[in-house]
PDB file of N, CA and C in Angstrom:
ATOM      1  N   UNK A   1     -38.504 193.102  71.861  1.00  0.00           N
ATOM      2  CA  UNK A   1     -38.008 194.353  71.350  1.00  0.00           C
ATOM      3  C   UNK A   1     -39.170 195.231  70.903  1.00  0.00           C
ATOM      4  N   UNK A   2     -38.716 196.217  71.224  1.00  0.00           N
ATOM      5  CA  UNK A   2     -39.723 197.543  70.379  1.00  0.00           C
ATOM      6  C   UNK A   2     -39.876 197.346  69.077  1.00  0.00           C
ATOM      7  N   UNK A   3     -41.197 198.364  68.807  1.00  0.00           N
ATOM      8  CA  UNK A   3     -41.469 197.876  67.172  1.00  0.00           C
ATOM      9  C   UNK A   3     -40.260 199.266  66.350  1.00  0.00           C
ATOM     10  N   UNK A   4     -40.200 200.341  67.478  1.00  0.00           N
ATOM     11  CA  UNK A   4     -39.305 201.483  66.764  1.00  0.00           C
ATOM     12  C   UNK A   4     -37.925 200.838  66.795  1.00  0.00           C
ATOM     13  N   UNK A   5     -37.674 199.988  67.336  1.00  0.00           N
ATOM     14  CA  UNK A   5     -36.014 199.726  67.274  1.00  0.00           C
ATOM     15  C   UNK A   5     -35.771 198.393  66.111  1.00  0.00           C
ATOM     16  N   UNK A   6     -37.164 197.761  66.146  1.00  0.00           N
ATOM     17  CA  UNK A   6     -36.609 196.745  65.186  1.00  0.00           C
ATOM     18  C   UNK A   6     -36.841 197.365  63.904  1.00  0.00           C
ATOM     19  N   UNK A   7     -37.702 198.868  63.605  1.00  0.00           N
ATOM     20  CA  UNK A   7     -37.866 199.453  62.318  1.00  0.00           C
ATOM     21  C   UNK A   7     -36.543 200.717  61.963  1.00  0.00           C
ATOM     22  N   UNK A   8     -36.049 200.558  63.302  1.00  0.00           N
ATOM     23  CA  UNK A   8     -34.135 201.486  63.713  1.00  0.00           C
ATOM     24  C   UNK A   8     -33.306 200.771  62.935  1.00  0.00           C
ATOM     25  N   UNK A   9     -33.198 198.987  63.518  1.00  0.00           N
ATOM     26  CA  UNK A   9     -32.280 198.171  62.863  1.00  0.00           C
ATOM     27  C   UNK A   9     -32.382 198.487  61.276  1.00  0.00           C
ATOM     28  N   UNK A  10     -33.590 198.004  60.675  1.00  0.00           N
ATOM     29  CA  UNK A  10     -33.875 197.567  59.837  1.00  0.00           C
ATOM     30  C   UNK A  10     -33.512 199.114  58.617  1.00  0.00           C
ATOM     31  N   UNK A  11     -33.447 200.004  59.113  1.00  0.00           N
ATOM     32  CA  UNK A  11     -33.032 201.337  58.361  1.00  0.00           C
ATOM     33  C   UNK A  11     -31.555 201.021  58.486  1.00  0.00           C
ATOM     34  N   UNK A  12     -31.126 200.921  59.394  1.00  0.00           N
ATOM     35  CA  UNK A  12     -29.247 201.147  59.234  1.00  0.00           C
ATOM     36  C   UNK A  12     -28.865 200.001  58.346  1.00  0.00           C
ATOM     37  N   UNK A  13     -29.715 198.536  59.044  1.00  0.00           N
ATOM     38  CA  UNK A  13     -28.900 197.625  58.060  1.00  0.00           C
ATOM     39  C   UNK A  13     -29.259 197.975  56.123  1.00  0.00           C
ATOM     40  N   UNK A  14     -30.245 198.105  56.146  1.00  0.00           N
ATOM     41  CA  UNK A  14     -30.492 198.421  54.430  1.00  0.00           C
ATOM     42  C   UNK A  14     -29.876 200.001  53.850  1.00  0.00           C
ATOM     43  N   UNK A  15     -29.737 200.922  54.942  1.00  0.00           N
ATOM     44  CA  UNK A  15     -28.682 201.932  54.960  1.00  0.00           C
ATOM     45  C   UNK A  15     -26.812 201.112  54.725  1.00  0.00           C
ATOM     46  N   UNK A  16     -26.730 200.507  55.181  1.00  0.00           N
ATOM     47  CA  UNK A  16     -25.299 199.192  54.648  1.00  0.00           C
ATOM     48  C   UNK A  16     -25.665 198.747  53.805  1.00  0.00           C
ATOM     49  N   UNK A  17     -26.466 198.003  54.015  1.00  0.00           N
ATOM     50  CA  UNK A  17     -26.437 197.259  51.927  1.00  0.00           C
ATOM     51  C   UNK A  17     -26.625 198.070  51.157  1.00  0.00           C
ATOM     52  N   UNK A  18     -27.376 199.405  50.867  1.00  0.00           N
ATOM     53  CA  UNK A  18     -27.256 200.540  49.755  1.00  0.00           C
ATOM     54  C   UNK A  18     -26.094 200.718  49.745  1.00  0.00           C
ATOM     55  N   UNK A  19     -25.167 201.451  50.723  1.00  0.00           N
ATOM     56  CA  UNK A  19     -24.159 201.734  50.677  1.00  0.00           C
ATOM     57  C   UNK A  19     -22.944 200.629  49.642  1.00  0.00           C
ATOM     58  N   UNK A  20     -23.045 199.332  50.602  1.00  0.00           N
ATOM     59  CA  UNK A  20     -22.037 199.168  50.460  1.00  0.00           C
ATOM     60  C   UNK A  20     -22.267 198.346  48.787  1.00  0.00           C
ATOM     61  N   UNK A  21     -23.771 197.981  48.227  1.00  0.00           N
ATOM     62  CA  UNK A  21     -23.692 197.675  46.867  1.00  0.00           C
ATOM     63  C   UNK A  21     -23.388 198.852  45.850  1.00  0.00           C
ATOM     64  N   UNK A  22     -23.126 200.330  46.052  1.00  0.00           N
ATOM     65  CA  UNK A  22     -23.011 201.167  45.722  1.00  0.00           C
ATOM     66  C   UNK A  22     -21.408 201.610  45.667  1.00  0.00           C
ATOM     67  N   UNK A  23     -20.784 200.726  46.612  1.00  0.00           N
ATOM     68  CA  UNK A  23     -19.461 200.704  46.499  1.00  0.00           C
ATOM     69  C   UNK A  23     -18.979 199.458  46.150  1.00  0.00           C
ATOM     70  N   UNK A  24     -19.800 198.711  45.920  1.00  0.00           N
ATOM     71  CA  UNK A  24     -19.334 197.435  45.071  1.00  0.00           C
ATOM     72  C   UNK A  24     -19.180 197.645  43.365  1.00  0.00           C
ATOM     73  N   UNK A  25     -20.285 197.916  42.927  1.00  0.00           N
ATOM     74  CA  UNK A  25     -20.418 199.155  41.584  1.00  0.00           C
ATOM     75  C   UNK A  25     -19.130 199.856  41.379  1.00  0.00           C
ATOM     76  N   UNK A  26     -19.154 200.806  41.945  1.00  0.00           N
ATOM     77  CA  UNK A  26     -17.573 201.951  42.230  1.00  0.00           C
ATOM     78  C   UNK A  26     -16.488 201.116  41.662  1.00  0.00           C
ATOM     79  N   UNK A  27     -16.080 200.065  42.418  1.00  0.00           N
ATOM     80  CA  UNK A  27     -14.845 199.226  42.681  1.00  0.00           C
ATOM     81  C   UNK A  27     -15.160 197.981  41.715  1.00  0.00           C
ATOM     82  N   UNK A  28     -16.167 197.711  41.289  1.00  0.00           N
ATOM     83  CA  UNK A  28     -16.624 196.197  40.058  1.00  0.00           C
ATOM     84  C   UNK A  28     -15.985 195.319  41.188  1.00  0.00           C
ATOM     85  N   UNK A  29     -16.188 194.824  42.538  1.00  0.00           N
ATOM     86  CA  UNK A  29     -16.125 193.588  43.229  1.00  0.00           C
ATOM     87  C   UNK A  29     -16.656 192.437  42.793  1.00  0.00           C
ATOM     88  N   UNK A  30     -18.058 192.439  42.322  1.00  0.00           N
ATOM     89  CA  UNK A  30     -18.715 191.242  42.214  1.00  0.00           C
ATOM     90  C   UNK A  30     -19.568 191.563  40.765  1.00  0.00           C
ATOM     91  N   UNK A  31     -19.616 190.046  40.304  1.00  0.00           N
ATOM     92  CA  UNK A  31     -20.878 190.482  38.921  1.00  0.00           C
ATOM     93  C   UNK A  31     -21.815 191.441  39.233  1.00  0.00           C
ATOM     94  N   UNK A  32     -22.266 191.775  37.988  1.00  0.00           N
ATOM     95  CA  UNK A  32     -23.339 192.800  38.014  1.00  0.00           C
ATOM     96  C   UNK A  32     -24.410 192.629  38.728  1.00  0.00           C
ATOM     97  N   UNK A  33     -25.237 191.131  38.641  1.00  0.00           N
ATOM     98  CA  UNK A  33     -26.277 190.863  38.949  1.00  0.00           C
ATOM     99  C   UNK A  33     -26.231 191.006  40.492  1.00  0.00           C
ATOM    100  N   UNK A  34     -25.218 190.423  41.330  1.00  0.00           N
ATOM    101  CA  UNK A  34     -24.917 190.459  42.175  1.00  0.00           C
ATOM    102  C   UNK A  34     -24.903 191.785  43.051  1.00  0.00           C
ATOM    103  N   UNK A  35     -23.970 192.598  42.963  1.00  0.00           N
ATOM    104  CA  UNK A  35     -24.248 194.106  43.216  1.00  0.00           C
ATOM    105  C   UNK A  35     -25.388 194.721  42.900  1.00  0.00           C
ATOM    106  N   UNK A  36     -26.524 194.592  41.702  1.00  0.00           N
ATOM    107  CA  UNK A  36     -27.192 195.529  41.902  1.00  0.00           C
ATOM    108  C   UNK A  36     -28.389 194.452  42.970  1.00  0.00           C
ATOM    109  N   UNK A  37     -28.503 193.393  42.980  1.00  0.00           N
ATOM    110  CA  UNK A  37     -29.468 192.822  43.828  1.00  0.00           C
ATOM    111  C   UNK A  37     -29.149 193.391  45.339  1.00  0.00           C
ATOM    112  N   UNK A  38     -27.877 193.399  45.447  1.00  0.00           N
ATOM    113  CA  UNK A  38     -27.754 193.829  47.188  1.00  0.00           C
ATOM    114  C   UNK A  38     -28.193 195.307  47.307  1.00  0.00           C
ATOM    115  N   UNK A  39     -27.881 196.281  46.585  1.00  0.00           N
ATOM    116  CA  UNK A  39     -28.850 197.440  46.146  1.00  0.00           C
ATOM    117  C   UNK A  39     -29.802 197.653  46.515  1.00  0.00           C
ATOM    118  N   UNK A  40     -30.949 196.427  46.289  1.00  0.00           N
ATOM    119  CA  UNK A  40     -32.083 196.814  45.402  1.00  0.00           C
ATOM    120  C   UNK A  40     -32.717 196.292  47.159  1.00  0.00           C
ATOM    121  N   UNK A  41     -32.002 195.541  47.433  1.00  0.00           N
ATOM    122  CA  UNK A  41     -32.060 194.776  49.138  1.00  0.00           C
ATOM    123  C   UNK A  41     -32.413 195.484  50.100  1.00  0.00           C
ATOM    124  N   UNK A  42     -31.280 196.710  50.388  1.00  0.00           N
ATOM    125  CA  UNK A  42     -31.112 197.741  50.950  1.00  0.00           C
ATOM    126  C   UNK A  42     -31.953 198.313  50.838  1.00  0.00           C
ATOM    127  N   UNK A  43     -32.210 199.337  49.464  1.00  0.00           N
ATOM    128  CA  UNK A  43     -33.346 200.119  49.339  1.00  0.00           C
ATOM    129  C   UNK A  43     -34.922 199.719  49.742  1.00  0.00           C
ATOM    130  N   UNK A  44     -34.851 198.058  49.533  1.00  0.00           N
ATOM    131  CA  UNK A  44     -36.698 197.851  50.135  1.00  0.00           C
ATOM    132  C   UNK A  44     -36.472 197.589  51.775  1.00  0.00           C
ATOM    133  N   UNK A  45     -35.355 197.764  52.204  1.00  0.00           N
ATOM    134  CA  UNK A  45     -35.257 197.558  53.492  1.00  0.00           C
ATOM    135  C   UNK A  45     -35.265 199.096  53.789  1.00  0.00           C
ATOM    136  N   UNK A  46     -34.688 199.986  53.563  1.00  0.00           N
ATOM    137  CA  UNK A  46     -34.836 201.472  54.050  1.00  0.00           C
ATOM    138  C   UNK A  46     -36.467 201.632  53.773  1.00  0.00           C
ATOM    139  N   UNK A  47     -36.785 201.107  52.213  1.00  0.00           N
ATOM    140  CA  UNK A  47     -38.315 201.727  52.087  1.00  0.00           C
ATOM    141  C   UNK A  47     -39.550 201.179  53.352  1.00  0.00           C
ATOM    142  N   UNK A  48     -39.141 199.936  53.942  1.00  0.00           N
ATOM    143  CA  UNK A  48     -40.429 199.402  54.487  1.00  0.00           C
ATOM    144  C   UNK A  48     -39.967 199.766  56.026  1.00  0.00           C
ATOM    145  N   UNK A  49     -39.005 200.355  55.955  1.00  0.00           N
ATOM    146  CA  UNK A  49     -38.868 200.522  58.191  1.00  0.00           C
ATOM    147  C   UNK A  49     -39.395 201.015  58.694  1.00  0.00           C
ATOM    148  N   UNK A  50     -39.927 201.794  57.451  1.00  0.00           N
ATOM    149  CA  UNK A  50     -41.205 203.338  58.777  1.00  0.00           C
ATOM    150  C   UNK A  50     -40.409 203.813  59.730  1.00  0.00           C
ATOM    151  N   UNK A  51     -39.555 204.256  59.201  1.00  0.00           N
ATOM    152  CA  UNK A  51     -38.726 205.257  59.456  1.00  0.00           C
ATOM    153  C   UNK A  51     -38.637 206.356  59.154  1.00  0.00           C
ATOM    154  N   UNK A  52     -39.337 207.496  60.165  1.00  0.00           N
ATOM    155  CA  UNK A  52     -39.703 208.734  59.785  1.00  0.00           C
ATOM    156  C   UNK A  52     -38.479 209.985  59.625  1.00  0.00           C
ATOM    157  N   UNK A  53     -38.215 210.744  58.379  1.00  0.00           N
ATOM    158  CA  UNK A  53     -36.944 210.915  58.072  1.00  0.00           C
ATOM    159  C   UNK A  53     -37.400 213.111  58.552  1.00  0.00           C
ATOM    160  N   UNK A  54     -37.079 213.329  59.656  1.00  0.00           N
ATOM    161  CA  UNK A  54     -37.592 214.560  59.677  1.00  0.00           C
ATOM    162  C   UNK A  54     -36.793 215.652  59.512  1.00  0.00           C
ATOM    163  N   UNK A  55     -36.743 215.917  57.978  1.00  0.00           N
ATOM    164  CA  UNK A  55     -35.639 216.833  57.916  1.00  0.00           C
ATOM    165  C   UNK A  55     -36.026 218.532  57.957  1.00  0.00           C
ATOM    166  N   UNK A  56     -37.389 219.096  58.292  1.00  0.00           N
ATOM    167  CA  UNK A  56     -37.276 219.983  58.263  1.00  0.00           C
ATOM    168  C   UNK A  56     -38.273 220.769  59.333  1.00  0.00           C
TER     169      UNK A  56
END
């Protein structure tokens, strides 16, 4: 695989775990510790994809 598609994956999937620990929060699904770790998951997975965000 490409290095841009496995740094593609790696944005959407930690784009889902932000999300969806952010709607775990919302709704209190799971202990605290729990939800904010999947959070925190997500976010170092969006931070390290080198994924260039070109919004302007």
């Amino acid at each position: 695989m490409k290095r841009k598609t496995i740094y593609d994956i790696q944005f959407y999937v930690g784009i889902i775990l932000a999300l969806t620990g952010a709607a775990m929060m919302f709704f209190e699904l799971l202990p605290v510790p729990a939800r904010i770790t999947i959070g925190i998951v997500g976010l170092a997975l969006i931070a390290t994809s080198r994924r260039k965000m070109d919004l302007l």
